[in-house]
Protein backbone atom coordinates (compact mmCIF):
# COMPACT_ATOMS: atom_id res chain seq x y z
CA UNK A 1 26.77 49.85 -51.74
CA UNK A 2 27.55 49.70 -55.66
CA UNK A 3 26.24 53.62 -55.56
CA UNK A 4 28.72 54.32 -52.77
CA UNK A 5 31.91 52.97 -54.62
CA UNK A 6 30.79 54.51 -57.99
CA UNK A 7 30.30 57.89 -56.55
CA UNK A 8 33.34 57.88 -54.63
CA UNK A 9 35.43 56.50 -57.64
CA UNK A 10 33.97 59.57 -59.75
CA UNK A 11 34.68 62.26 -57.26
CA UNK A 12 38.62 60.79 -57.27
CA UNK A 13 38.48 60.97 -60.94
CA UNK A 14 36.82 64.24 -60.58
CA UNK A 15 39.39 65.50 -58.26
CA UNK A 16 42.61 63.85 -60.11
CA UNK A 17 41.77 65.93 -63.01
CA UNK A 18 42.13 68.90 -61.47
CA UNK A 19 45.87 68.31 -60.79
CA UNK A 20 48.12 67.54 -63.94
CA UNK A 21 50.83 65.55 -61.91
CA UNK A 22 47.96 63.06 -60.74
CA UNK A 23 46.76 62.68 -64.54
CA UNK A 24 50.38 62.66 -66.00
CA UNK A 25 51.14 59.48 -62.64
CA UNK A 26 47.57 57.91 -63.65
CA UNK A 27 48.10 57.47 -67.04
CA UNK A 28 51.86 56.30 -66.39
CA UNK A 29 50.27 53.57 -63.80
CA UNK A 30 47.60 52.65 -66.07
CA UNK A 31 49.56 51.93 -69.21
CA UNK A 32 51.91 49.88 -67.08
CA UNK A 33 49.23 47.58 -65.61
CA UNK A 34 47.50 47.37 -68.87
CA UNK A 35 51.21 46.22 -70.45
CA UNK A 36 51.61 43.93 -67.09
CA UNK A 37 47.63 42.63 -68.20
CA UNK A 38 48.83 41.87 -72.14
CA UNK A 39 51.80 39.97 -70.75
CA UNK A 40 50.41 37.36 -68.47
CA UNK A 41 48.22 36.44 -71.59
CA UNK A 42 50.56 37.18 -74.47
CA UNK A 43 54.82 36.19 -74.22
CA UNK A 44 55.66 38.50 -76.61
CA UNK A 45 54.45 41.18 -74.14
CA UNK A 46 56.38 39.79 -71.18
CA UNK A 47 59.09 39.36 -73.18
CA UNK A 48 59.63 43.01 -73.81
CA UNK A 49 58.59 44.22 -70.59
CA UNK A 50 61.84 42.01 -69.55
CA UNK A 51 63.33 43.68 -72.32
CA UNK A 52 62.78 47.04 -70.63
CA UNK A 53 64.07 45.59 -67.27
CA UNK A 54 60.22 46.25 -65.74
CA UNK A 55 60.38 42.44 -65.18
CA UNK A 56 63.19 40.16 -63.67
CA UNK A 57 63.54 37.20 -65.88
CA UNK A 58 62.15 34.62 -63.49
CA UNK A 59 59.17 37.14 -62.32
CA UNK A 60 55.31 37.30 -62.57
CA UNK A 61 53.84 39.71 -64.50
CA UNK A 62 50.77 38.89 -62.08
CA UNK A 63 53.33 39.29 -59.13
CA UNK A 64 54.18 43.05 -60.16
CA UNK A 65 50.75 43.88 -60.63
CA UNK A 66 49.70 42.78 -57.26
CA UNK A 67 52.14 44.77 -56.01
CA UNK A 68 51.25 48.25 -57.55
CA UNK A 69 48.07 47.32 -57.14
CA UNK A 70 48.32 47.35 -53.76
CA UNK A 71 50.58 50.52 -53.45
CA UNK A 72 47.79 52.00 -55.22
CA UNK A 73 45.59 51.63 -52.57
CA UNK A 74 47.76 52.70 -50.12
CA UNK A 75 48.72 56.09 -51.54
CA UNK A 76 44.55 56.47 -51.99
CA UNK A 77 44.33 56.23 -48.53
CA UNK A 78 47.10 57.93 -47.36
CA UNK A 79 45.43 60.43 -50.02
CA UNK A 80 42.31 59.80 -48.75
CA UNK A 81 42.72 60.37 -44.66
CA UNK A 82 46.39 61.51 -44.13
CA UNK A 83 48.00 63.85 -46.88
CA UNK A 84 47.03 65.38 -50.32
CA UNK A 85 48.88 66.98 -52.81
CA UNK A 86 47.58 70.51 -54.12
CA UNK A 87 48.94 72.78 -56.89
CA UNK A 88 47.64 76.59 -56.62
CA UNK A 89 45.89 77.63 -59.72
CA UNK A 90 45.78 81.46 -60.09
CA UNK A 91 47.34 84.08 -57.83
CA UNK A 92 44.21 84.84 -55.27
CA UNK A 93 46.76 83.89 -52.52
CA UNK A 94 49.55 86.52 -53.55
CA UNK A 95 51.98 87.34 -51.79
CA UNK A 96 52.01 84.41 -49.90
CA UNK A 97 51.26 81.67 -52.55
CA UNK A 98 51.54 82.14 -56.23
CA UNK A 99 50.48 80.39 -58.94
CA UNK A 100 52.22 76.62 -59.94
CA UNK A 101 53.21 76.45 -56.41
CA UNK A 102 53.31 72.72 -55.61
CA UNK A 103 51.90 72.42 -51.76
CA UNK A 104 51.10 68.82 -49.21
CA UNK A 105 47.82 69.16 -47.61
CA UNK A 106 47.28 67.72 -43.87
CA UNK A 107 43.87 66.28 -43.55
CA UNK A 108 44.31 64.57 -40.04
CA UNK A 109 44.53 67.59 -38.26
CA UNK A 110 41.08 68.75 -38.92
CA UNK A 111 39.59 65.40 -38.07
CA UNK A 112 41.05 65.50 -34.77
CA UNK A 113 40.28 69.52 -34.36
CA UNK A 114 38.73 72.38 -35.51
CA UNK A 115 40.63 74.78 -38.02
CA UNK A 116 42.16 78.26 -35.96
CA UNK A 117 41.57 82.17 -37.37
CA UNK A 118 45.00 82.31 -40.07
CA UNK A 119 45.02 78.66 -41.03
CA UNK A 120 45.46 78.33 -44.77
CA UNK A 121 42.89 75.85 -45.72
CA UNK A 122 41.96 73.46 -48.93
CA UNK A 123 38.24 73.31 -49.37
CA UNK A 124 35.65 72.31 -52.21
CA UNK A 125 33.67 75.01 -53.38
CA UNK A 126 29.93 74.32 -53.77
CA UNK A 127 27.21 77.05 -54.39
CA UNK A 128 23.41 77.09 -56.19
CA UNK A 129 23.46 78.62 -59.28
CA UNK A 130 26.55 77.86 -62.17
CA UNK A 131 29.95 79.53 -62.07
CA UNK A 132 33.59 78.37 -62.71
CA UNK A 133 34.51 77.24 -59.87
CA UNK A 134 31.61 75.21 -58.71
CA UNK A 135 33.11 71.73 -57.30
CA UNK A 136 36.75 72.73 -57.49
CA UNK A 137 39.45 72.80 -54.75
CA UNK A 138 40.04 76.74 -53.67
CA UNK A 139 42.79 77.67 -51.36
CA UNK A 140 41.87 80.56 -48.81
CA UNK A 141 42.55 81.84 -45.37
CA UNK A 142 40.51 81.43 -42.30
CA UNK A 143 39.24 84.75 -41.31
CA UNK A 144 36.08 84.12 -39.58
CA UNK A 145 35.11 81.29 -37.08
CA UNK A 146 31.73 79.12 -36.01
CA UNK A 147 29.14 81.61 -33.90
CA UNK A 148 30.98 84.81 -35.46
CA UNK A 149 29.49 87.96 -37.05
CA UNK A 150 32.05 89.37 -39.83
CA UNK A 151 32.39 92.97 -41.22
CA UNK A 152 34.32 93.95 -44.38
CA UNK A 153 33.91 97.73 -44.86
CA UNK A 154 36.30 99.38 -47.27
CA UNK A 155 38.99 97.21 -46.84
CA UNK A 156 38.66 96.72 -42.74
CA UNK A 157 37.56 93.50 -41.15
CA UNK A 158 35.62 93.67 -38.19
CA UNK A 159 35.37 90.15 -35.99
CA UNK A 160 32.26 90.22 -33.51
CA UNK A 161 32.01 87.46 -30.77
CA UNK A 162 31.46 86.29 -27.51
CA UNK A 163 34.93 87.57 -26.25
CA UNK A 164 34.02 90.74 -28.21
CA UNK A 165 30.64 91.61 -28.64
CA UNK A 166 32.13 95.31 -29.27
CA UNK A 167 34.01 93.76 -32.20
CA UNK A 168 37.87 93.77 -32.67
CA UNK A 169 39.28 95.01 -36.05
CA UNK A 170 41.46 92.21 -37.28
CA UNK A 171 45.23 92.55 -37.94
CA UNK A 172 45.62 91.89 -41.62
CA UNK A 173 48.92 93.21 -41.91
CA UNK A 174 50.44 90.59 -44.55
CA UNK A 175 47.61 92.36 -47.31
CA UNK A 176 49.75 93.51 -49.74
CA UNK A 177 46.60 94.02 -52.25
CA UNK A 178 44.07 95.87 -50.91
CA UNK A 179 40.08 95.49 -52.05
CA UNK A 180 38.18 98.62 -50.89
CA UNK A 181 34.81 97.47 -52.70
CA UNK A 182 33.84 94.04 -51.70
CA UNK A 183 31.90 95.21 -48.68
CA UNK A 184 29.85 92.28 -46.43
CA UNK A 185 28.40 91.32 -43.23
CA UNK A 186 27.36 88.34 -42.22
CA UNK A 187 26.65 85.76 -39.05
CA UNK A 188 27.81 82.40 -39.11
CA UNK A 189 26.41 79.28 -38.10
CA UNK A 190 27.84 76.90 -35.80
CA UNK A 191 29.38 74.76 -38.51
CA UNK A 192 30.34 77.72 -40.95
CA UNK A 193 33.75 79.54 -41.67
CA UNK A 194 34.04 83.22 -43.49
CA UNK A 195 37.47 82.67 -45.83
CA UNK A 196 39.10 85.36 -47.96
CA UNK A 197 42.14 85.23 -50.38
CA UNK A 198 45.29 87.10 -49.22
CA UNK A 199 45.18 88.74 -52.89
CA UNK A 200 41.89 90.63 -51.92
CA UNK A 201 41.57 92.39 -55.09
CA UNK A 202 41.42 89.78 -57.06
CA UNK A 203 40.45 86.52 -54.37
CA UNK A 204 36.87 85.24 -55.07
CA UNK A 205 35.80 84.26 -51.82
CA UNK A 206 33.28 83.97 -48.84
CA UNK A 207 32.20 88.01 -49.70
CA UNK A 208 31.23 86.83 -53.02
CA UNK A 209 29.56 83.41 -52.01
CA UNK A 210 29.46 83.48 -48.61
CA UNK A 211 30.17 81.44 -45.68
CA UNK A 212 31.89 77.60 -45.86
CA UNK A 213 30.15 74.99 -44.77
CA UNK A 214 32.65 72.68 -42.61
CA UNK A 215 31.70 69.87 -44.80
CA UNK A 216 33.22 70.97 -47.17
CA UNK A 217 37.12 71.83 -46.00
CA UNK A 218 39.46 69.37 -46.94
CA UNK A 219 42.63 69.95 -45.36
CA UNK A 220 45.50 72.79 -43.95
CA UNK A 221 48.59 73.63 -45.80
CA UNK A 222 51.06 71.85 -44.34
CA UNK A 223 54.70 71.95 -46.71
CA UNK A 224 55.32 73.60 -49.66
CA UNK A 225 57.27 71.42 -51.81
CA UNK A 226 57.96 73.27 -55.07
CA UNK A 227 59.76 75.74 -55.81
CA UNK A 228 62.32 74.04 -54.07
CA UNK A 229 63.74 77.84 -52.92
CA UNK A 230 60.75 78.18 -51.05
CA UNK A 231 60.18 74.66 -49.68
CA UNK A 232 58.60 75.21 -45.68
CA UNK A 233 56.16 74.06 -43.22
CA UNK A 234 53.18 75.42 -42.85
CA UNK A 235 53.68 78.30 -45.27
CA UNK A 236 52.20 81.74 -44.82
CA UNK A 237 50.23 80.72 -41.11
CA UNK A 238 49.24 83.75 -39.90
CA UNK A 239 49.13 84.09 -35.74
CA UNK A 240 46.19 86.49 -35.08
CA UNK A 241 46.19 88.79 -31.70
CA UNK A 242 42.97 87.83 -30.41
């Protein structure tokens, strides 16, 4: 049980760091409930927290820190089962995400269904062997689905399934950079997805380290936030043909 809480309190840590806005809000939090600590024991400390207008004259230092204490938990599990904020790191996504962008990730939807051919998805790389991005959050598209064989040849991606054992050459359209090397074909299992960046030249993705296990996805794109010029919902979803 102890295990369990420790290893889920590292991976949040783990996870916070990657996004400056959650460090920048942690450390805010945490010197606040540290100050709120130092004045329940020490006057002088309440005294200039009431000062600073943090406390009412007549308030609880304990009676603040239960409450952000307890909005703490909330956000962590809104964060945890409902939404997640992501900033993109690097320009794999281009044209349709670029870099800084400040995005809200759904993570209900996928516990309720399965993710759909175009869906922009948030997922945790991990791979044998040591590279980079080992155990950080990646932003790709959905390309290939559970049970599917998937082509890449020069730049062309080929979908083979049930409805098309012939294959259907997929309607990729929004490419604006083109990769004519990266050249692949693979099967996927019944719990794996094949995802590519919509900057192909330059996306490291499934044709580099293969296919996603669903463990591992942690959300869709729901709203970008910032810029505010290009606030929207569901940014960049892609409606495939077949």
């Amino acid at each position: 049980m102890l295990s369990s809480i420790l290893n889920i309190s590292l991976e949040t840590l783990v996870d916070m760091s990657q996004n400056p806005i959650s460090v920048f809000i942690f450390c805010l939090i945490g010197l606040l409930i540290i100050s709120l600590i130092l004045a329940m024991f020490f006057s002088s400390w309440r005294r200039s927290l009431v000062k600073i207008r943090l406390l009412e004259e007549d308030e609880k230092p304990s009676s603040l820190l239960i409450w952000i204490i307890g909005i703490i938990i909330l956000v962590k599990c809104i964060q945890a089962f409902l939404i997640q904020p992501f900033i993109v790191d690097g320009g794999s996504m281009l044209p349709t995400y670029h870099n800084q962008e400040f995005l809200l990730v759904d993570k209900l939807s996928y516990i309720l269904s399965t993710p759909h051919r175009g869906d922009v998805m948030i997922f945790k790389l991990y791979e044998n062997g040591v590279n980079p991005y080992n155990g950080k959050y990646l932003i790709k598209r959905v390309i290939g689905l559970p049970g599917e064989r998937i082509v890449v040849q020069d730049g062309v991606t080929t979908i083979y399934n049930k409805a098309n054992p012939d294959g259907f050459v997929l309607d990729e359209s929004y490419i604006m950079f083109k990769d004519f090397r990266k050249n692949t074909d693979v099967m996927l299992d019944d719990h794996q997805y094949f995802m590519m960046g919509d900057n192909r030249a330059q996306s490291y993705d499934s044709r580099d380290w293969g296919p996603l296990d669903s463990a591992n996805i942690k959300g869709q794109v729901l709203f970008r936030v910032f810029p505010l010029s290009t606030m929207s919902y569901e940014p960049g979803q892609f409606l495939y043909t077949k």
